[in-house]
C-alpha atoms as a PDB file:
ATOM      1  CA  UNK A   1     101.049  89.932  45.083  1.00  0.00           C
ATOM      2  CA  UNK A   2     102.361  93.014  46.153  1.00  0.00           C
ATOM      3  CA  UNK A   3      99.023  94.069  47.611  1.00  0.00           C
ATOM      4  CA  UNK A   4      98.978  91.173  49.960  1.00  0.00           C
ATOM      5  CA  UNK A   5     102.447  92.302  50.733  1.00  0.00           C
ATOM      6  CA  UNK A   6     101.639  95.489  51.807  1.00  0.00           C
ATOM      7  CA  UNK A   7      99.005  94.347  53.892  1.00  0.00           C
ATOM      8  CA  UNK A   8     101.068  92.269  55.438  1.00  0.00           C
ATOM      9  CA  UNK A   9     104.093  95.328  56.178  1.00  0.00           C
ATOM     10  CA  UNK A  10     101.038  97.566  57.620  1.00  0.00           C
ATOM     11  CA  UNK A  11      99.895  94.503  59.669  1.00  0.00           C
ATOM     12  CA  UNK A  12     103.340  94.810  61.360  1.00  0.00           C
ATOM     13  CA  UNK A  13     103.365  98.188  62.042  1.00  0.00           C
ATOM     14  CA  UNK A  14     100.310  98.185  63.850  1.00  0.00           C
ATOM     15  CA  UNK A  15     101.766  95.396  66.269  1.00  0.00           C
ATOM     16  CA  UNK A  16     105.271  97.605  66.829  1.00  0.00           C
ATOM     17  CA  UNK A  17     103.540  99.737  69.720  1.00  0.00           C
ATOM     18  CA  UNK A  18     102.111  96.544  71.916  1.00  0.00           C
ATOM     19  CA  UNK A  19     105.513  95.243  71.475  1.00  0.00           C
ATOM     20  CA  UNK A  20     107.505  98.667  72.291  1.00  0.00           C
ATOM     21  CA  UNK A  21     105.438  98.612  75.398  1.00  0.00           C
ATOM     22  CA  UNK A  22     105.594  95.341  76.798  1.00  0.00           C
ATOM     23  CA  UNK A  23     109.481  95.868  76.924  1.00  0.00           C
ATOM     24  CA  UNK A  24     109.408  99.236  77.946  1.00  0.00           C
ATOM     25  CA  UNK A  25     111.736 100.942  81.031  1.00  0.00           C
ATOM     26  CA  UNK A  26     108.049 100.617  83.268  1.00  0.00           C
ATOM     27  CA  UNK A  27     107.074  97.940  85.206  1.00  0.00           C
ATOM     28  CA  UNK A  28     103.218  97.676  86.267  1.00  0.00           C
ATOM     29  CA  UNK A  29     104.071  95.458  89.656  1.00  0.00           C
ATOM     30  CA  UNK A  30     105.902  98.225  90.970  1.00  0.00           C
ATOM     31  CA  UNK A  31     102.922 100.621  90.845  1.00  0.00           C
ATOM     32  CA  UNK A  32     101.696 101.866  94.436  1.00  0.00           C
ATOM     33  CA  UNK A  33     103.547 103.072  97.665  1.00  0.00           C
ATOM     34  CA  UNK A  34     105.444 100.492  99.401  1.00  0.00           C
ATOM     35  CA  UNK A  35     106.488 101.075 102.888  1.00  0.00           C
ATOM     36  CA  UNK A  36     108.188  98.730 105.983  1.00  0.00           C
ATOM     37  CA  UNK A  37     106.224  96.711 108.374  1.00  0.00           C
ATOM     38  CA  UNK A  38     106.125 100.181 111.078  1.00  0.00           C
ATOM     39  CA  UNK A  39     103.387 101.658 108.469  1.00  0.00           C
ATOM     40  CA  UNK A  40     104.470 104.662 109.485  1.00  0.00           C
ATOM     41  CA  UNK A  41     106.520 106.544 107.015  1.00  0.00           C
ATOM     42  CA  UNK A  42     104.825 106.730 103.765  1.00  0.00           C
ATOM     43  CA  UNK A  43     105.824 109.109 100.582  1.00  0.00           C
ATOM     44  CA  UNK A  44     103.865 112.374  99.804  1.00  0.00           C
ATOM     45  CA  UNK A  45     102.896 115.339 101.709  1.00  0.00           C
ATOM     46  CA  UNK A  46     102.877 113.763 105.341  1.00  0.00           C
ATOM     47  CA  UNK A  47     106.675 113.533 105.311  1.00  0.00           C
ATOM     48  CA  UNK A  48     108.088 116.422 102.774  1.00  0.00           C
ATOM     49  CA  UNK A  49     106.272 119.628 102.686  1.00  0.00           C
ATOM     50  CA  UNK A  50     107.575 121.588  99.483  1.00  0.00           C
ATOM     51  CA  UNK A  51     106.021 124.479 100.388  1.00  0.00           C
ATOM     52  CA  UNK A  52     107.220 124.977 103.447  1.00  0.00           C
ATOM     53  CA  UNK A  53     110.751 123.087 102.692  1.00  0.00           C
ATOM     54  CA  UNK A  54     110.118 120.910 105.604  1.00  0.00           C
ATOM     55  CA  UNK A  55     110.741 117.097 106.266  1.00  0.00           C
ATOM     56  CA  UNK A  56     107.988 115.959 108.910  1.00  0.00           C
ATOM     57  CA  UNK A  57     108.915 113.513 111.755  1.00  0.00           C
ATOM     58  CA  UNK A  58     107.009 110.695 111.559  1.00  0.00           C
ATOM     59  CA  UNK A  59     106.541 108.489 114.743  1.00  0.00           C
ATOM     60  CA  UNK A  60     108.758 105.432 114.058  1.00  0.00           C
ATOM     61  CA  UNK A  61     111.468 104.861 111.680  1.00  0.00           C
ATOM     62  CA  UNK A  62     110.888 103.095 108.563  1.00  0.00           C
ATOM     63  CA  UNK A  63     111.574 103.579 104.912  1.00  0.00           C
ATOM     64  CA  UNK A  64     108.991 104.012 101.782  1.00  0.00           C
ATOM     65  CA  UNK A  65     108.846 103.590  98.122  1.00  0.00           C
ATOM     66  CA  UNK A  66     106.177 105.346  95.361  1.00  0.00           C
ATOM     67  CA  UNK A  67     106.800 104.309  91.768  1.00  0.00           C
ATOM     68  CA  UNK A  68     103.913 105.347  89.351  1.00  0.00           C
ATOM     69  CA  UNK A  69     102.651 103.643  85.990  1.00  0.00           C
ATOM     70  CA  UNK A  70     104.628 106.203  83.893  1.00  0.00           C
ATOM     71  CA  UNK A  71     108.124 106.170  85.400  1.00  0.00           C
ATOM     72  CA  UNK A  72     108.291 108.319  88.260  1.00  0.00           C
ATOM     73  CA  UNK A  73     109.219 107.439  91.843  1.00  0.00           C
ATOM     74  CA  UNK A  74     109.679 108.763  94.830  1.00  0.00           C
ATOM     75  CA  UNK A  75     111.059 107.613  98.115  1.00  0.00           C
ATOM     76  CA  UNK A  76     111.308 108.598 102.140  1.00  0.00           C
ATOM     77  CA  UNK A  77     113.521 107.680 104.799  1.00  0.00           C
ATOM     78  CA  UNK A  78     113.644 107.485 108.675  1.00  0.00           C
ATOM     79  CA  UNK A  79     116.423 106.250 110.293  1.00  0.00           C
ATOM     80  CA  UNK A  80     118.385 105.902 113.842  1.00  0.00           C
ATOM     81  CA  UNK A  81     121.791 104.956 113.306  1.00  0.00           C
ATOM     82  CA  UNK A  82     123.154 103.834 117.194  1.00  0.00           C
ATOM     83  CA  UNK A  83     126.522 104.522 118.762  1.00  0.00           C
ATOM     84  CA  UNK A  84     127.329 101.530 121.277  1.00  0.00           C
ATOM     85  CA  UNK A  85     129.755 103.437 122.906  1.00  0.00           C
ATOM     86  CA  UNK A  86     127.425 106.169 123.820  1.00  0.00           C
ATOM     87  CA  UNK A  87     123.726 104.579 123.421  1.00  0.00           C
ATOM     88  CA  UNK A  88     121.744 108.071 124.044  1.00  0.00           C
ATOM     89  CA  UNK A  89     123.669 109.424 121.265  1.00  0.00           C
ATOM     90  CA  UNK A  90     121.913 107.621 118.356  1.00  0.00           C
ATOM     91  CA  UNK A  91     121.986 110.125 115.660  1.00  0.00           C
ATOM     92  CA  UNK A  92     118.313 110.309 113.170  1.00  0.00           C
ATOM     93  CA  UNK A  93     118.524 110.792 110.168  1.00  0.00           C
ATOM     94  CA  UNK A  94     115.516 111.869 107.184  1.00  0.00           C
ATOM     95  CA  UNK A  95     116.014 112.045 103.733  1.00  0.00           C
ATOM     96  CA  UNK A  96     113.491 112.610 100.749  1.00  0.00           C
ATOM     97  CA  UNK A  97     113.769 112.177  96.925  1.00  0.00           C
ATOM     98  CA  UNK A  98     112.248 112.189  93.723  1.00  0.00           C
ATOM     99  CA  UNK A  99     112.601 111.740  90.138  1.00  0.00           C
ATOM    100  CA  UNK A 100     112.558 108.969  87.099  1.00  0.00           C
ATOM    101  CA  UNK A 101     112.974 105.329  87.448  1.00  0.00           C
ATOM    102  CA  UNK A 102     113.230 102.879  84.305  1.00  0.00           C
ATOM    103  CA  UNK A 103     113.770  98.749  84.414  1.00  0.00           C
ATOM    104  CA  UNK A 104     116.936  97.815  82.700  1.00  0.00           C
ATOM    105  CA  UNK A 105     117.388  94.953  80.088  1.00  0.00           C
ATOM    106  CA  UNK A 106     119.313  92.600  82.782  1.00  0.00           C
ATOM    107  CA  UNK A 107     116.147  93.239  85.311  1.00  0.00           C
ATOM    108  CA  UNK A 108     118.241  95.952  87.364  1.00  0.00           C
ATOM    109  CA  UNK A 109     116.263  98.893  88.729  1.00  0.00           C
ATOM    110  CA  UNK A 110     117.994 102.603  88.243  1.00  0.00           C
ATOM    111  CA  UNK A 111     116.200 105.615  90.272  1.00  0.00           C
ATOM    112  CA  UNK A 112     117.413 109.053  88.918  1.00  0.00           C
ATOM    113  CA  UNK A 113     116.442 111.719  91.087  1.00  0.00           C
ATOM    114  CA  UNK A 114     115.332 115.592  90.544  1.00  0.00           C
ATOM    115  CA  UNK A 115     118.864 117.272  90.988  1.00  0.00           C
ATOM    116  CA  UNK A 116     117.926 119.979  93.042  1.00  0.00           C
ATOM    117  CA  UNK A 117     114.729 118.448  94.941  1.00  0.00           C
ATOM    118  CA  UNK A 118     116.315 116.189  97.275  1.00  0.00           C
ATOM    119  CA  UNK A 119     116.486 116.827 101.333  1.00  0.00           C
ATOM    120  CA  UNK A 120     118.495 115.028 104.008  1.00  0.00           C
ATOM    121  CA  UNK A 121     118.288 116.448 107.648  1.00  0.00           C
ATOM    122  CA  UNK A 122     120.555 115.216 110.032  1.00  0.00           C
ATOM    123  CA  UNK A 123     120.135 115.570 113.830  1.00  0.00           C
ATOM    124  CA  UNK A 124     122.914 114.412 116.806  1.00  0.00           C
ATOM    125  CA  UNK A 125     122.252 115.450 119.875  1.00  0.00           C
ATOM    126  CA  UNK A 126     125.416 115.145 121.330  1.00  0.00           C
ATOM    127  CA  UNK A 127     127.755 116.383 118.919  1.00  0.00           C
ATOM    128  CA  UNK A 128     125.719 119.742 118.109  1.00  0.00           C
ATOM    129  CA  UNK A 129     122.633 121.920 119.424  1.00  0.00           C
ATOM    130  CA  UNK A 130     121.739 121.863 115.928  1.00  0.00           C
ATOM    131  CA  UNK A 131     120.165 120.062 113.190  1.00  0.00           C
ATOM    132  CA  UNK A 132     121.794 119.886 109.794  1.00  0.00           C
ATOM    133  CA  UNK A 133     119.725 120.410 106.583  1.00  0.00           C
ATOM    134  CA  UNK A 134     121.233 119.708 103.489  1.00  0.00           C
ATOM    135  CA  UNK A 135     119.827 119.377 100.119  1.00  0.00           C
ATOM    136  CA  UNK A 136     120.675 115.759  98.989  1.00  0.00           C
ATOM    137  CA  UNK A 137     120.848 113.994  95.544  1.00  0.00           C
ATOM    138  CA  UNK A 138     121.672 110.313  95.089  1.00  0.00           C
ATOM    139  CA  UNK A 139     120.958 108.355  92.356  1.00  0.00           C
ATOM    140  CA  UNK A 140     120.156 104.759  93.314  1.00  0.00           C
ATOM    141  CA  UNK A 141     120.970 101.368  91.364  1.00  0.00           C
ATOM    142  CA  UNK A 142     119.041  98.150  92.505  1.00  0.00           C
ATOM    143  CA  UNK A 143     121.010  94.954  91.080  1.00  0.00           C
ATOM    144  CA  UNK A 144     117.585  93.274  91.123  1.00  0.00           C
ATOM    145  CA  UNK A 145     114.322  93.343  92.758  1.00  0.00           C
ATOM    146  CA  UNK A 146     111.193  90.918  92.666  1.00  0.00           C
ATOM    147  CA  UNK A 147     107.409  91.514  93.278  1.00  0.00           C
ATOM    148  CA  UNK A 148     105.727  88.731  95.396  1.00  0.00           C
ATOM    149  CA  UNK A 149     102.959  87.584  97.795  1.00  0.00           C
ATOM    150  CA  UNK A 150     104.174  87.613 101.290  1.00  0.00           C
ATOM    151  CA  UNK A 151     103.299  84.067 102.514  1.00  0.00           C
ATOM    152  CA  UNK A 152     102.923  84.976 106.391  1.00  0.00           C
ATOM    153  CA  UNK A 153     100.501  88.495 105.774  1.00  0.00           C
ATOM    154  CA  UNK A 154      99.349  87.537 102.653  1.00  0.00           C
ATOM    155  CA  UNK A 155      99.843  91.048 100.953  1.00  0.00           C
ATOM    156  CA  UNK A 156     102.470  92.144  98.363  1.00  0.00           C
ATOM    157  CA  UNK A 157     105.669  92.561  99.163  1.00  0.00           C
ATOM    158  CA  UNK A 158     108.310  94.817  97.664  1.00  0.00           C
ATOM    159  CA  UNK A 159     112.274  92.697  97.866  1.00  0.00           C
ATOM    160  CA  UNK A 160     115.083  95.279  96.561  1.00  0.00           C
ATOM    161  CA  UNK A 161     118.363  94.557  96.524  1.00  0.00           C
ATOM    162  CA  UNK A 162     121.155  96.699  96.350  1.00  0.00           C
ATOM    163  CA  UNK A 163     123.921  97.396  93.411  1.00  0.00           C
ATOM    164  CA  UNK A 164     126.207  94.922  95.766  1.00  0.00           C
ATOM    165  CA  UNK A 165     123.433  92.622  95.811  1.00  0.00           C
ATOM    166  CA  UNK A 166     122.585  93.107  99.589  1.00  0.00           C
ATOM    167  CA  UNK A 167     118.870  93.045 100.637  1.00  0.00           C
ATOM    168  CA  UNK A 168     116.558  96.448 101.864  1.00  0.00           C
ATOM    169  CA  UNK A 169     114.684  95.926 104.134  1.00  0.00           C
ATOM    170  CA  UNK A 170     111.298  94.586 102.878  1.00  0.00           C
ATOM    171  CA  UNK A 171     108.172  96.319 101.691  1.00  0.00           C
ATOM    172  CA  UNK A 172     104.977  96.003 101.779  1.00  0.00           C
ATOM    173  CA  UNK A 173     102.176  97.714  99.537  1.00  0.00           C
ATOM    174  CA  UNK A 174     100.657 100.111 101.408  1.00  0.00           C
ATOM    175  CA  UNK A 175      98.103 102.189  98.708  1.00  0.00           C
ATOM    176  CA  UNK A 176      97.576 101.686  95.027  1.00  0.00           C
ATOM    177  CA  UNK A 177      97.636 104.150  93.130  1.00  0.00           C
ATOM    178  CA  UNK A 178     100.840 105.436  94.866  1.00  0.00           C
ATOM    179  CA  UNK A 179     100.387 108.656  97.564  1.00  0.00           C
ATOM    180  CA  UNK A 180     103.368 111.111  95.526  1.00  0.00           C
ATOM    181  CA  UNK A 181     103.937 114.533  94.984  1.00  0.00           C
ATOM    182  CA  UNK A 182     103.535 116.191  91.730  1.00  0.00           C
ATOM    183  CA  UNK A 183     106.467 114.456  89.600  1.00  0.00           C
ATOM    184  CA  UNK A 184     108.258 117.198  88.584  1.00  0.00           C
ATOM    185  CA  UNK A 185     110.998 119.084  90.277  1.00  0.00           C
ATOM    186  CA  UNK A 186     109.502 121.156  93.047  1.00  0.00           C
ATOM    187  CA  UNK A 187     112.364 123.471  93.987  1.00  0.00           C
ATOM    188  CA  UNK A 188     114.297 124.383  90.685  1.00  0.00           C
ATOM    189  CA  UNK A 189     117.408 126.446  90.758  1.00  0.00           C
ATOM    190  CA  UNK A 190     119.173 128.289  88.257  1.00  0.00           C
ATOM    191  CA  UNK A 191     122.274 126.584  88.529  1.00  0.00           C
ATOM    192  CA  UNK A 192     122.837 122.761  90.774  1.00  0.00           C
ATOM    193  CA  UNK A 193     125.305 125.515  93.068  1.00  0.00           C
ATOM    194  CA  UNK A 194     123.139 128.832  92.530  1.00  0.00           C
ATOM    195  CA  UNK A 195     120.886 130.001  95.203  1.00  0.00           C
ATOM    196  CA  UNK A 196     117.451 128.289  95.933  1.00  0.00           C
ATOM    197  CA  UNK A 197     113.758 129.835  94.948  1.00  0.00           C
ATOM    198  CA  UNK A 198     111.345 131.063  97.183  1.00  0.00           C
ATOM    199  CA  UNK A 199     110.123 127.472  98.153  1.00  0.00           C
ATOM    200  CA  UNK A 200     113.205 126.054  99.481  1.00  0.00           C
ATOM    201  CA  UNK A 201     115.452 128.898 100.632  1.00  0.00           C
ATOM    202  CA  UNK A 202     115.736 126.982 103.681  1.00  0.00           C
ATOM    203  CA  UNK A 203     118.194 124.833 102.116  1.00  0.00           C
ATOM    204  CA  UNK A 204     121.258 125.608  99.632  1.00  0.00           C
ATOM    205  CA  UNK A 205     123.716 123.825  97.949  1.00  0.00           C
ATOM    206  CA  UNK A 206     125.691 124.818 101.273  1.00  0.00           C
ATOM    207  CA  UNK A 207     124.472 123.195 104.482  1.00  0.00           C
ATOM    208  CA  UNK A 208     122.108 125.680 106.662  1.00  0.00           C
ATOM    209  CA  UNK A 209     121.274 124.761 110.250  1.00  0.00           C
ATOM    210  CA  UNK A 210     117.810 124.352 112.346  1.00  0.00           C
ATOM    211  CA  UNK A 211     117.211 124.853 116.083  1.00  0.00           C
ATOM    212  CA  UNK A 212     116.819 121.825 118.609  1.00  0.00           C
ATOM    213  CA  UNK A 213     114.934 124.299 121.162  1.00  0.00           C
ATOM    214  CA  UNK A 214     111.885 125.209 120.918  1.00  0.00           C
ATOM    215  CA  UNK A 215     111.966 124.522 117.154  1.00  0.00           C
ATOM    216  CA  UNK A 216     111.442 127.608 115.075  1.00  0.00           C
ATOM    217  CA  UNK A 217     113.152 130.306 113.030  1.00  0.00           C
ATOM    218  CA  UNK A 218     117.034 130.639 112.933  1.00  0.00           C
ATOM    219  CA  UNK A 219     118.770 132.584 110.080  1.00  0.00           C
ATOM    220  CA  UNK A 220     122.108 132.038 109.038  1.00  0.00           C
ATOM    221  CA  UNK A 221     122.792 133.983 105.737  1.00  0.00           C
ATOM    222  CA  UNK A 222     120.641 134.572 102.950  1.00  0.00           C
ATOM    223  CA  UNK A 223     118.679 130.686 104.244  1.00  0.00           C
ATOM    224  CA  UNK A 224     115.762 130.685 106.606  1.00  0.00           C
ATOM    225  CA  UNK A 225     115.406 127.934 108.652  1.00  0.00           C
ATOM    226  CA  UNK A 226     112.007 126.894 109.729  1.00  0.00           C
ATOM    227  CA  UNK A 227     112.725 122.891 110.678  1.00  0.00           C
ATOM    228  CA  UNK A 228     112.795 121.622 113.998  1.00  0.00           C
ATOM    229  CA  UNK A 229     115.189 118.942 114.584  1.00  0.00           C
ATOM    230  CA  UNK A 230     114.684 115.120 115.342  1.00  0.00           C
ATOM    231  CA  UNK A 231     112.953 114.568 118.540  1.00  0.00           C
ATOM    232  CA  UNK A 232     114.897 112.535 121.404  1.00  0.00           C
ATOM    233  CA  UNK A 233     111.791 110.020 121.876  1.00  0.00           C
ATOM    234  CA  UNK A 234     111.837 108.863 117.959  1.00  0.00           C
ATOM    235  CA  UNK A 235     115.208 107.317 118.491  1.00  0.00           C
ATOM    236  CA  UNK A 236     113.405 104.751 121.653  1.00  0.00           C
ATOM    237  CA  UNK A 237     111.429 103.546 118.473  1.00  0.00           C
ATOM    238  CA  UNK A 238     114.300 102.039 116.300  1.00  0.00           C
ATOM    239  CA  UNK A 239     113.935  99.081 118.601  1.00  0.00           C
ATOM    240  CA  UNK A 240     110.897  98.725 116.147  1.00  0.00           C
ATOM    241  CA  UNK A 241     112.972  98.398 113.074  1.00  0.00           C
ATOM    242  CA  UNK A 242     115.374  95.534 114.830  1.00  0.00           C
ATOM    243  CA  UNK A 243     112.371  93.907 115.702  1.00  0.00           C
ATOM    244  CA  UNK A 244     110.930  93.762 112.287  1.00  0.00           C
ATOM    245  CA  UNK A 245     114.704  92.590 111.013  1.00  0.00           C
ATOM    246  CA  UNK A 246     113.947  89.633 113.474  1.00  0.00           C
ATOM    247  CA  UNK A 247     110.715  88.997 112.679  1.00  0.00           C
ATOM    248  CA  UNK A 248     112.346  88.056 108.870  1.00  0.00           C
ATOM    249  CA  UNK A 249     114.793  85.563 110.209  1.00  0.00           C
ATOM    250  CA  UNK A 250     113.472  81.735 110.657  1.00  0.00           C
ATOM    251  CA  UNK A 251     113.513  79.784 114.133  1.00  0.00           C
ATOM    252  CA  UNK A 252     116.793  78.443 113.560  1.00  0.00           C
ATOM    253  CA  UNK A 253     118.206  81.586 112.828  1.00  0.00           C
ATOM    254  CA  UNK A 254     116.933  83.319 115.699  1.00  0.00           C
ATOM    255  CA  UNK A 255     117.905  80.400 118.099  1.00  0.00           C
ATOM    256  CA  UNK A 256     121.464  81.012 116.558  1.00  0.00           C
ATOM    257  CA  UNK A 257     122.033  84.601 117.362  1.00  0.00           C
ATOM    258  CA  UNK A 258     120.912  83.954 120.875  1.00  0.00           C
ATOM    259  CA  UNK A 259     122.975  81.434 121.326  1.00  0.00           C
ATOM    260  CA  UNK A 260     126.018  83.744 120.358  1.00  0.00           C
ATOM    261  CA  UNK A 261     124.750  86.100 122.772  1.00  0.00           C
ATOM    262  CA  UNK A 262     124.450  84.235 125.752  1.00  0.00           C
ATOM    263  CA  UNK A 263     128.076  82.583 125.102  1.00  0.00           C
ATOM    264  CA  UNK A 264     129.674  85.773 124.590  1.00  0.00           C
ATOM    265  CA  UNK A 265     127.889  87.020 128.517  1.00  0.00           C
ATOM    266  CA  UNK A 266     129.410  83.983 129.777  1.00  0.00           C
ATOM    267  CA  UNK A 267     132.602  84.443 128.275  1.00  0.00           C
ATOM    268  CA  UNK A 268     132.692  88.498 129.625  1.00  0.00           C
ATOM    269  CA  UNK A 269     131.423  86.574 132.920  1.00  0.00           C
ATOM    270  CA  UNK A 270     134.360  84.383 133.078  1.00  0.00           C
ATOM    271  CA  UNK A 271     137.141  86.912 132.417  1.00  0.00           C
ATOM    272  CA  UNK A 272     135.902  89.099 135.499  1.00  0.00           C
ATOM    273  CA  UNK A 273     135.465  86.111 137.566  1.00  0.00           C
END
C-alpha cells in the first residue's frame, strides 16, 4: 500500500514542471519581431547602435516589437507628431528600449525595461537648431493583447492595447526568431543618476544635445555627441502612417469621416461667403 502510494506522489512530481510551464509569465505567440505595415522600422542593430550610442533614422515612421521565447523584449519607435498651426514644424521623435516582459494571470502584458539602456531623441526644427538626446526609461502595461491571422494579408498580426484599453497601432510579424540585441543591459551605470560608460557617454541622466548641420561631433560637458538629428524629408512620410490608420477602418467608416470633412469646407465656405 504505501509503495503504490509513493509511486503515485513521485508520479506527481514529475508532472509539476509541464504544468509550471504551461502557466508560466512567457507566451510562445508572441515570439518574433513584429513591426507596422511601413516595414520599415524593425528592432536590432539597424535602428540602435550600442556601440556607437546612436539611434539610426529609418526611412518612414513606424513602430516595432521583439519578444523572445525566454522573456525578453525589445521595442523601436519612429514617430512625427504634426502641429496644424504650423504644418512644417512637425516635430520626430525616436525612442528605443529593452528589457523583461512576463504575461500576467488576467492576460495583461507588463514590459520592464533595462533602467539605464533606454534612448529617446527628439528633433524640432523650429523651436531649436538642435536635437535632444535623452536617455529614456518607461515601463509599459498592455491591458490585453491577442495573436491572430490577419484576414486581408493573411499573415500574423500583433493587436496591443493599452493600460486604458486603447488600441496600437497593429503589427505584423515580420521575422521569427525575433532580430534583438543581446538581452542584457548594454550601457550600465554605476548609479540610475551617475555618469555613463564608455559606450554611451553620449547620453546622461541629464539631456545632451546633437547638431542639425552637417551632423557630427558637438561637446557639451563631459558627453560627446555623435547623432545627427531627424532629417526634414522623414516627416513628408508620416502621411504613410495616416494612410495605414485608414487602411484599418471599413467602407462605412471611411465614407463617414469624409463626409465630416466635406461638411465642415462647406460650412468654412458659407461663413466667408
Amino acid at each position: 500500500m504505501m509503495l503504490a502510494a509513493l509511486s503515485l506522489l513521485l508520479i506527481s512530481f514529475s508532472c509539476l514542471p509541464t504544468v509550471v510551464t504551461a502557466q508560466g509569465p512567457v507566451d510562445p505567440q508572441l515570439t518574433g519581431t513584429w513591426t507596422t505595415k511601413s516595414k520599415k522600422v524593425l528592432t536590432g542593430r539597424g535602428f540602435y547602435d550600442p556601440e556607437k550610442d546612436k539611434l539610426i533614422e529609418p526611412s518612414h515612421t513606424g513602430i516595432s516589437y521583439s519578444f523572445s521565447d525566454d522573456g525578453f523584449y525589445e521595442e523601436a519607435y519612429f514617430r512625427a507628431v504634426s502641429d496644424p498651426t504650423t504644418p512644417e514644424c512637425s516635430k520626430g521623435i525616436m525612442q528605443f528600449q529593452h528589457g523583461t516582459y512576463r504575461v500576467e494571470r488576467n492576460g495583461s502584458l507588463m514590459l520592464t525595461p533595462f533602467s539605464s539602456d533606454g534612448r529617446q531623441l527628439i528633433s524640432n526644427p523650429c523651436a531649436s537648431k538642435s536635437a535632444e538626446y535623452y536617455r529614456y526609461i518607461q515601463p509599459e502595461l498592455f491591458q490585453r493583447y491577442e495573436v491572430i491571422l490577419d484576414p486581408f494579408h493573411k499573415i500574423q498580426r500583433l493587436n496591443l492595447y493599452r493600460f486604458d484599453g486603447s488600441p496600437l497601432i497593429p503589427m505584423y510579424l515580420a521575422v521569427r526568431p525575433p532580430q534583438m540585441l543581446p538581452t542584457h543591459t548594454l550601457n550600465p551605470t554605476d548609479s540610475p543618476e551617475g555618469a555613463a560608460t564608455a559606450t554611451s557617454t553620449a547620453a546622461g541622466a541629464r539631456k545632451a544635445k546633437a547638431k542639425r548641420s552637417e551632423g557630427f561631433e558637438e561637446t557639451e560637458g563631459e558627453f560627446t555627441v555623435a547623432q545627427p538629428p531627424i532629417s526634414k524629408s522623414s516627416f513628408v512620410n508620416r502621411i504613410g502612417y495616416y494612410h495605414s490608420r485608414m487602411d484599418g477602418l471599413s467602407s462605412s467608416d471611411k465614407l463617414w469621416w469624409i463626409g465630416v470633412i466635406m461638411t465642415s469646407v462647406g460650412g468654412v465656405a458659407l461663413i466667408y461667403k
